[in-house]
Protein backbone atom coordinates (compact mmCIF):
# COMPACT_ATOMS: atom_id res chain seq x y z
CA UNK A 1 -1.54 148.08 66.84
CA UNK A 2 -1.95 147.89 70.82
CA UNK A 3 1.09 149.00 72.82
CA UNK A 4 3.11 146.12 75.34
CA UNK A 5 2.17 147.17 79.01
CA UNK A 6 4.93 147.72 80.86
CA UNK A 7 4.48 148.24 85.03
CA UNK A 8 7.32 150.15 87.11
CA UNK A 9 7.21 149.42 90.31
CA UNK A 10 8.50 152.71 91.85
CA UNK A 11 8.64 156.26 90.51
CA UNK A 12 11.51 156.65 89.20
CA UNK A 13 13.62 159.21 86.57
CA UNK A 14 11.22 160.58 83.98
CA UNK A 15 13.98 160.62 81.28
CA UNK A 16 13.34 156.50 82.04
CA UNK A 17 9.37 156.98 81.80
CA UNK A 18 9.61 158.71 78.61
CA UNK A 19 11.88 156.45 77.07
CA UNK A 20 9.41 153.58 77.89
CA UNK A 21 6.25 155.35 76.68
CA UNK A 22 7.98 155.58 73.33
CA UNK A 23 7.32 151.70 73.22
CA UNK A 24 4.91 150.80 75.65
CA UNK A 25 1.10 151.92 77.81
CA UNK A 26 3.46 152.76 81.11
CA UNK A 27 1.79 151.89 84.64
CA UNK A 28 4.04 153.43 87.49
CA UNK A 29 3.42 152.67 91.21
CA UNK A 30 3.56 156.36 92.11
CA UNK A 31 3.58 155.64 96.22
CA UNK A 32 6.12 156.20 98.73
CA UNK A 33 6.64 152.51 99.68
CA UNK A 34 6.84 149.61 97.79
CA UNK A 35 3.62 148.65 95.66
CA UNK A 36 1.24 145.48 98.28
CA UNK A 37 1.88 142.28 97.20
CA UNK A 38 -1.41 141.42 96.21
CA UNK A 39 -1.69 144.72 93.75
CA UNK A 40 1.81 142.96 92.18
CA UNK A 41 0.05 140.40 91.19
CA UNK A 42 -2.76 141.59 89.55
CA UNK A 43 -0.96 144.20 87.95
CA UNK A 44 1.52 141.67 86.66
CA UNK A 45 -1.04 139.71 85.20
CA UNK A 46 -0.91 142.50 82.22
CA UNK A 47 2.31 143.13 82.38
CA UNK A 48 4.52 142.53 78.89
CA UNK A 49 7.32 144.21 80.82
CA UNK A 50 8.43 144.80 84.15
CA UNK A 51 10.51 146.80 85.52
CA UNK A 52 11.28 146.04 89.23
CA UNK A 53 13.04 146.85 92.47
CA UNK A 54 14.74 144.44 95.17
CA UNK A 55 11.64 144.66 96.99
CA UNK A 56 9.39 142.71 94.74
CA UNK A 57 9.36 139.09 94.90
CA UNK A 58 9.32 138.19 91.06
CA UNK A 59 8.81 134.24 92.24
CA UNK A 60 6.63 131.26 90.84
CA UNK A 61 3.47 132.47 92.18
CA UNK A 62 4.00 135.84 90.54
CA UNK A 63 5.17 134.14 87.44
CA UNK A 64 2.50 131.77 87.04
CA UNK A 65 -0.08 134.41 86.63
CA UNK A 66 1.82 136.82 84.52
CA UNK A 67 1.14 134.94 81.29
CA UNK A 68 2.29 137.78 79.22
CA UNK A 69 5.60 138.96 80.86
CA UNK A 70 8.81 139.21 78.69
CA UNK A 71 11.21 140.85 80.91
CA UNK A 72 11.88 141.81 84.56
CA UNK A 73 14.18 143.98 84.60
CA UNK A 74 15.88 144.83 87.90
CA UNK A 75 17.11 148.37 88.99
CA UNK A 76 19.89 146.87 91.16
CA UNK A 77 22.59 144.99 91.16
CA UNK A 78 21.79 142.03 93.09
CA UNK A 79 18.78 139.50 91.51
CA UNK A 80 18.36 137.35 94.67
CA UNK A 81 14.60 138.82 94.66
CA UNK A 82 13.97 136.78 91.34
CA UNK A 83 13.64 133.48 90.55
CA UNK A 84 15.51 133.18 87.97
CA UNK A 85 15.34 129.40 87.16
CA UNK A 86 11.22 129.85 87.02
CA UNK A 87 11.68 133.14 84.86
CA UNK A 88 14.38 130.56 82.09
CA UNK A 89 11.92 128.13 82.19
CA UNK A 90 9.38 130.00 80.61
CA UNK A 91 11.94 131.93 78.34
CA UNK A 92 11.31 134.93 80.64
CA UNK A 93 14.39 137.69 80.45
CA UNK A 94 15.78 139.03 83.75
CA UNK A 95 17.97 141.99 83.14
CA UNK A 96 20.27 144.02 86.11
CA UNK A 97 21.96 147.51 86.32
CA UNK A 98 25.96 146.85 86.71
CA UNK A 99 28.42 149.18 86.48
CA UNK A 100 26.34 152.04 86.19
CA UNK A 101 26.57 152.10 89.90
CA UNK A 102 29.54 150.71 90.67
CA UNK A 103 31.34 154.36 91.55
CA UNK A 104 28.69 155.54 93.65
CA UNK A 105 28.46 152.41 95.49
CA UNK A 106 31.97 151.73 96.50
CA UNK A 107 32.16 155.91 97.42
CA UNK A 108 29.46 154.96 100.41
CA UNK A 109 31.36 151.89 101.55
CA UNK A 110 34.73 154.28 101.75
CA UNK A 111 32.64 156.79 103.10
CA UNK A 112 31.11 153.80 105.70
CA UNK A 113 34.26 152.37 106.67
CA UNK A 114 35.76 156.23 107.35
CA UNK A 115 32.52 157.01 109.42
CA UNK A 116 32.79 153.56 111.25
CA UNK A 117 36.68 153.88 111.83
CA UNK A 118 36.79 157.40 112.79
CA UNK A 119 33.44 157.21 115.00
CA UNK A 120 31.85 160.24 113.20
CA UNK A 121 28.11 159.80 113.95
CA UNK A 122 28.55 159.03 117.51
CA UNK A 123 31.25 162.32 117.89
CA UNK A 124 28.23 164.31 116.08
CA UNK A 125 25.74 162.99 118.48
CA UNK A 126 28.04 163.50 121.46
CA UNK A 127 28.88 167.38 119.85
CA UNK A 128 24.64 167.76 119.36
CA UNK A 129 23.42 166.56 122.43
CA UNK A 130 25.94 168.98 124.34
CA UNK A 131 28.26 166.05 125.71
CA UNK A 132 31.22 168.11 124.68
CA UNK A 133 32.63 170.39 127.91
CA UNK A 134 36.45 169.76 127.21
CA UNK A 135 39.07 168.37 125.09
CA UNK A 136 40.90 165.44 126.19
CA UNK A 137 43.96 163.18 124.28
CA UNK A 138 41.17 159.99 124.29
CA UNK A 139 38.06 162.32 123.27
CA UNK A 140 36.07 160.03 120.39
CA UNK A 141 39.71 158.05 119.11
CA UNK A 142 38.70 155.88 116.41
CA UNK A 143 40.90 154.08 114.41
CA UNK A 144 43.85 155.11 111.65
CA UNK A 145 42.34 153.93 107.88
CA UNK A 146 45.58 155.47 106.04
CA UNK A 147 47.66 152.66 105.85
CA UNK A 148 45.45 149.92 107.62
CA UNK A 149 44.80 146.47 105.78
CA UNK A 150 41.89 146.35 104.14
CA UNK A 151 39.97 143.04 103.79
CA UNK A 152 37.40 142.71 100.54
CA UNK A 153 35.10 139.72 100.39
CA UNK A 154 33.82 139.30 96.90
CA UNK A 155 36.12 141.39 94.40
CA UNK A 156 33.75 142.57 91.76
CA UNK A 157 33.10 145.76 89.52
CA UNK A 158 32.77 147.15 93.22
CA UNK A 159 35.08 145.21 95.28
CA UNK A 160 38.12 146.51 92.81
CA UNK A 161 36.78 150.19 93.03
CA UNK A 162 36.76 150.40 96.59
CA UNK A 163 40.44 148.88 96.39
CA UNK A 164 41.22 151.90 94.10
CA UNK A 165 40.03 154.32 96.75
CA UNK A 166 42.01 152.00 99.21
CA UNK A 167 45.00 152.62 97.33
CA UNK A 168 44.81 156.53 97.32
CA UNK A 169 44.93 155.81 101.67
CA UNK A 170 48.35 153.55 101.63
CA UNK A 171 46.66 150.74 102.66
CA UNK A 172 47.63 147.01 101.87
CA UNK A 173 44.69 145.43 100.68
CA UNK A 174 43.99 141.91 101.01
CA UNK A 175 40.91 139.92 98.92
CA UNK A 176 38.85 136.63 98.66
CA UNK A 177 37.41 136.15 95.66
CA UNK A 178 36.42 132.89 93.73
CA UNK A 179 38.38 133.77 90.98
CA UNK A 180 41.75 135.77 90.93
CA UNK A 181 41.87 139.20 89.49
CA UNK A 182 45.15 140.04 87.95
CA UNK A 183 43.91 143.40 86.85
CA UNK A 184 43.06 144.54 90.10
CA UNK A 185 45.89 143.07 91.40
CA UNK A 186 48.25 145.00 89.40
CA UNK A 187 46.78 148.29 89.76
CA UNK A 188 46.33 148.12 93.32
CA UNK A 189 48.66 145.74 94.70
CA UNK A 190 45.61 143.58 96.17
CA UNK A 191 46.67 139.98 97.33
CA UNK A 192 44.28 136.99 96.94
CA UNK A 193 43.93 135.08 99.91
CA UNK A 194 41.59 133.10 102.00
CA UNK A 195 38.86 133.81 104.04
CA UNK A 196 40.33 133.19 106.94
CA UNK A 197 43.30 134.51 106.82
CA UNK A 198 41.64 137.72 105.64
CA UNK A 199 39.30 137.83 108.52
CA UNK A 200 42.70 137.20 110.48
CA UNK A 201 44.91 140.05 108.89
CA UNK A 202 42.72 142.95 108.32
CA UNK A 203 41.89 145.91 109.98
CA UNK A 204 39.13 146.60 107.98
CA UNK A 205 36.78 144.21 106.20
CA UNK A 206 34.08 145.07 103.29
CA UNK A 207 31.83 142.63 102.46
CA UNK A 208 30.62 143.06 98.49
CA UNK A 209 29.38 139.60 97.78
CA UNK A 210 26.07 138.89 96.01
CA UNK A 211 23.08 137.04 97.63
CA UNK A 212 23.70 133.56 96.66
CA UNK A 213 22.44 130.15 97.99
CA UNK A 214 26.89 130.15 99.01
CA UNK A 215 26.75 133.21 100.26
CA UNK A 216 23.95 133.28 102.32
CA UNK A 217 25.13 133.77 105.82
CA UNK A 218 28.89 133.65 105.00
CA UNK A 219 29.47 135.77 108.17
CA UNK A 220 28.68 133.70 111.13
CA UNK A 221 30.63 133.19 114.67
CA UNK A 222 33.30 130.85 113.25
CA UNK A 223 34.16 134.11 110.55
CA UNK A 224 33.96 136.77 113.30
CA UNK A 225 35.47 134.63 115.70
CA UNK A 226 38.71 134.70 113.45
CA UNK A 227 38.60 138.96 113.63
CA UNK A 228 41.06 141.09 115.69
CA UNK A 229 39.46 142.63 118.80
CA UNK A 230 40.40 146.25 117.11
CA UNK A 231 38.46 145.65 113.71
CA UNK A 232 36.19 146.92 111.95
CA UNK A 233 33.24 145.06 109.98
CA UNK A 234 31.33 146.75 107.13
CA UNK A 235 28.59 145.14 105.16
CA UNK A 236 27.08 146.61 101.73
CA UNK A 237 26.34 143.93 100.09
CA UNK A 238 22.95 142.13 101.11
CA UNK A 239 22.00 141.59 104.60
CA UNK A 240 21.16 137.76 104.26
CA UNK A 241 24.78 137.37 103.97
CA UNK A 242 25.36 137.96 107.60
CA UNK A 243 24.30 136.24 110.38
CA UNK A 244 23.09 138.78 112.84
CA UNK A 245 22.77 137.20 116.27
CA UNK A 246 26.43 136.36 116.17
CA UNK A 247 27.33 139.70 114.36
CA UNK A 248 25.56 141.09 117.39
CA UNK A 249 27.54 139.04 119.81
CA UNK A 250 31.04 139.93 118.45
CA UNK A 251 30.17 143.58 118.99
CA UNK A 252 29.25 143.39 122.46
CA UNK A 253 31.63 141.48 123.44
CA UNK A 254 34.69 142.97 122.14
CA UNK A 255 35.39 140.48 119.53
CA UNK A 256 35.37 143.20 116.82
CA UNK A 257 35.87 146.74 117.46
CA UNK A 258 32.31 148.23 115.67
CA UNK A 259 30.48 147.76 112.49
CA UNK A 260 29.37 149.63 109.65
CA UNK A 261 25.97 148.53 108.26
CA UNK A 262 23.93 149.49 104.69
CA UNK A 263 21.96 146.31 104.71
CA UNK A 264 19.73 144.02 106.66
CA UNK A 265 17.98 140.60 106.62
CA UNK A 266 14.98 142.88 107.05
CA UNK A 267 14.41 146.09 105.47
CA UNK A 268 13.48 148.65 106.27
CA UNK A 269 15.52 147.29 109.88
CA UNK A 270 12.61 147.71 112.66
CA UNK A 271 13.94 150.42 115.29
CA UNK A 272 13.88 147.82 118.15
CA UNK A 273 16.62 145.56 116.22
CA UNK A 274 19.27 145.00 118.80
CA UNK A 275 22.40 145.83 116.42
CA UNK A 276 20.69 149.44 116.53
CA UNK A 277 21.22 149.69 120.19
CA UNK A 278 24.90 149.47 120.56
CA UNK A 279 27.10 152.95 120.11
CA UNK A 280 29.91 150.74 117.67
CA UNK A 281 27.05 150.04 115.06
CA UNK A 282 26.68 152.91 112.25
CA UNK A 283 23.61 152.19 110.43
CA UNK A 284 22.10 153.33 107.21
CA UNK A 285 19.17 152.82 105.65
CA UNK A 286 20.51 150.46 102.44
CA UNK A 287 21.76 153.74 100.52
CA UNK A 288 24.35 152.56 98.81
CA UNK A 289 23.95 153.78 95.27
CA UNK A 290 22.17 156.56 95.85
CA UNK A 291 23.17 159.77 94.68
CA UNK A 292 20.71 161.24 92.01
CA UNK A 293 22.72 160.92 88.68
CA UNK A 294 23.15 156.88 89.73
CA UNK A 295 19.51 156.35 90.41
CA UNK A 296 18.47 158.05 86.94
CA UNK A 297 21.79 156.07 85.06
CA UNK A 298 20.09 152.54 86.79
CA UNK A 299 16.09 153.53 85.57
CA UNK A 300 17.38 154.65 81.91
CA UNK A 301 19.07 151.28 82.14
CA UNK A 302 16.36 149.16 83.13
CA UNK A 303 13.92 151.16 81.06
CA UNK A 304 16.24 150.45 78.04
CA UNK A 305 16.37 146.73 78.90
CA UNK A 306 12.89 146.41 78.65
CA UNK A 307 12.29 148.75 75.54
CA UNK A 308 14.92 146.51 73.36
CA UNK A 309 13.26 143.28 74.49
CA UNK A 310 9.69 144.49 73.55
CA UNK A 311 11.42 145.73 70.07
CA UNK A 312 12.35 142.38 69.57
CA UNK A 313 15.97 142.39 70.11
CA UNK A 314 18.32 141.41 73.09
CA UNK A 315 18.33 142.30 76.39
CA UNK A 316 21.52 144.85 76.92
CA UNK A 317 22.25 143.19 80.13
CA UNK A 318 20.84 139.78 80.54
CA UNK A 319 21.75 137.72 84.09
């Protein structure tokens, strides 16, 4: 009997390639960057199984011509590269990696917010380029995080582990959330409360939320307008969430003290972009769950996903 096809989009861990060609003829896009959109398609065409990163579009005109496909299954987190009313409609499973990364993920936002606070890449850069002659009582002060108020937008897996780590610094933590989280709450001491008076209160905010059609954008010039002129702005979540040009405005003019930034509405972020320019912005390149055990855990997942649906059984975890 013929073997499902299965296409993976990116190399990924081979403990995940094996565990697919145990069930499956395994085509892996073997290339540096992401596979053209045109070879997608064709490739999907033959696809029983897919297993995908957030930079394929998995949309209608994908879908119409993958007449096969059973599952996409997505090594992230976020799904807002899917269509996933198209993929229901033609009884299509769409599969993500939670948890797996949730640790690793909320250790780069500390790790962000710490760099941003404490101005660590620009004191490197100023220490490298041979700016530092003297010591001085001012020289690179960045801001306290031990017992700061942290602001979380969007209190999930992630949003209550980076409270956790918030905890260990004394800090009072504040969240917005649609839904309370007593948990959370009574480990950490976290307080529900509204945007605004988040955006009002803390000295650090994370954003966390997912890409949603509600989200999209939730961080305009009303949101930063409501900041303190000493705070700090860190976004890992997806960079559609924040609306740049006035993200760009409260930095330069004082509005908000700097930002730290793992996303961008476009990725990879073009060098020219003019949040790169200014000396308050740390930037990475969208690394947030990327140590190597992580990446491996989130391939075996998705690889697992895929191998259960093509078995005949249910998805492990379905969106």
């Amino acid at each position: 009997m013929k073997k499902p096809n299965v296409l993976v989009t990116r190399q990924v861990a081979s403990e995940a390639i094996a565990l697919l060609q145990e069930v499956a003829e395994v085509d892996v896009w073997t290339q540096d960057e992401p596979i053209p959109r045109q070879r997608l398609l064709e490739k999907a065409e033959n696809a029983d199984g897919i297993l995908a990163m957030l930079t394929e579009r998995i949309d209608e005109e994908l879908l119409a011509r993958a007449k096969r496909l059973q599952i996409v299954a997505n090594m992230a987190v976020g799904y807002d590269n899917i269509d996933l009313p198209a993929c229901k409609a033609r009884g299509i499973h769409v599969t993500n990696t939670p948890d797996v990364l949730t640790e690793a993920t909320a250790d780069l936002a500390f790790a962000l917010l710490m760099a941003t606070g404490r101005r660590l890449i620009e004191a490197n850069r100023f220490l490298m380029n041979g700016e530092w002659t003297a010591w001085s009582p001012s020289l690179m002060a960045g801001k306290n995080v031990y017992g700061a108020t942290l602001g979380i937008i969007g209190m999930g897996r992630i949003g209550e582990a980076v409270a956790r780590r918030a905890k260990g610094f004394g800090m009072k933590i504040l969240y917005h959330n649609r839904s309370q989280k007593p948990q959370a709450e009574a480990e950490t001491g976290a307080v529900r409360v509204s945007l605004e008076a988040l955006l009002r209160e803390s000295d650090f905010v994370v954003l966390l939320t997912p890409l949603t059609e509600e989200t999209r954008l939730l961080m305009g010039d009303q949101q930063f307008s409501w900041m303190k002129p000493t705070s700090v702005f860190i976004n890992v979540s997806r960079g559609g969430t924040v609306d740049e040009a006035a993200l760009h405005w409260a930095l330069s003019s004082g509005k908000i003290w700097a930002a730290g930034l793992d996303v961008f509405q476009q990725e990879p972020v073009p060098v020219d972009h003019p949040l790169l320019a200014l000396p308050n912005v740390v930037a990475l390149p969208h690394i947030g769950s990327a140590t190597e055990q992580t990446r491996a855990e989130m391939a075996k997942l998705a690889a697992a996903n895929i191998a259960a649906v093509l078995a005949g059984k249910g998805p492990l975890t379905a969106l």
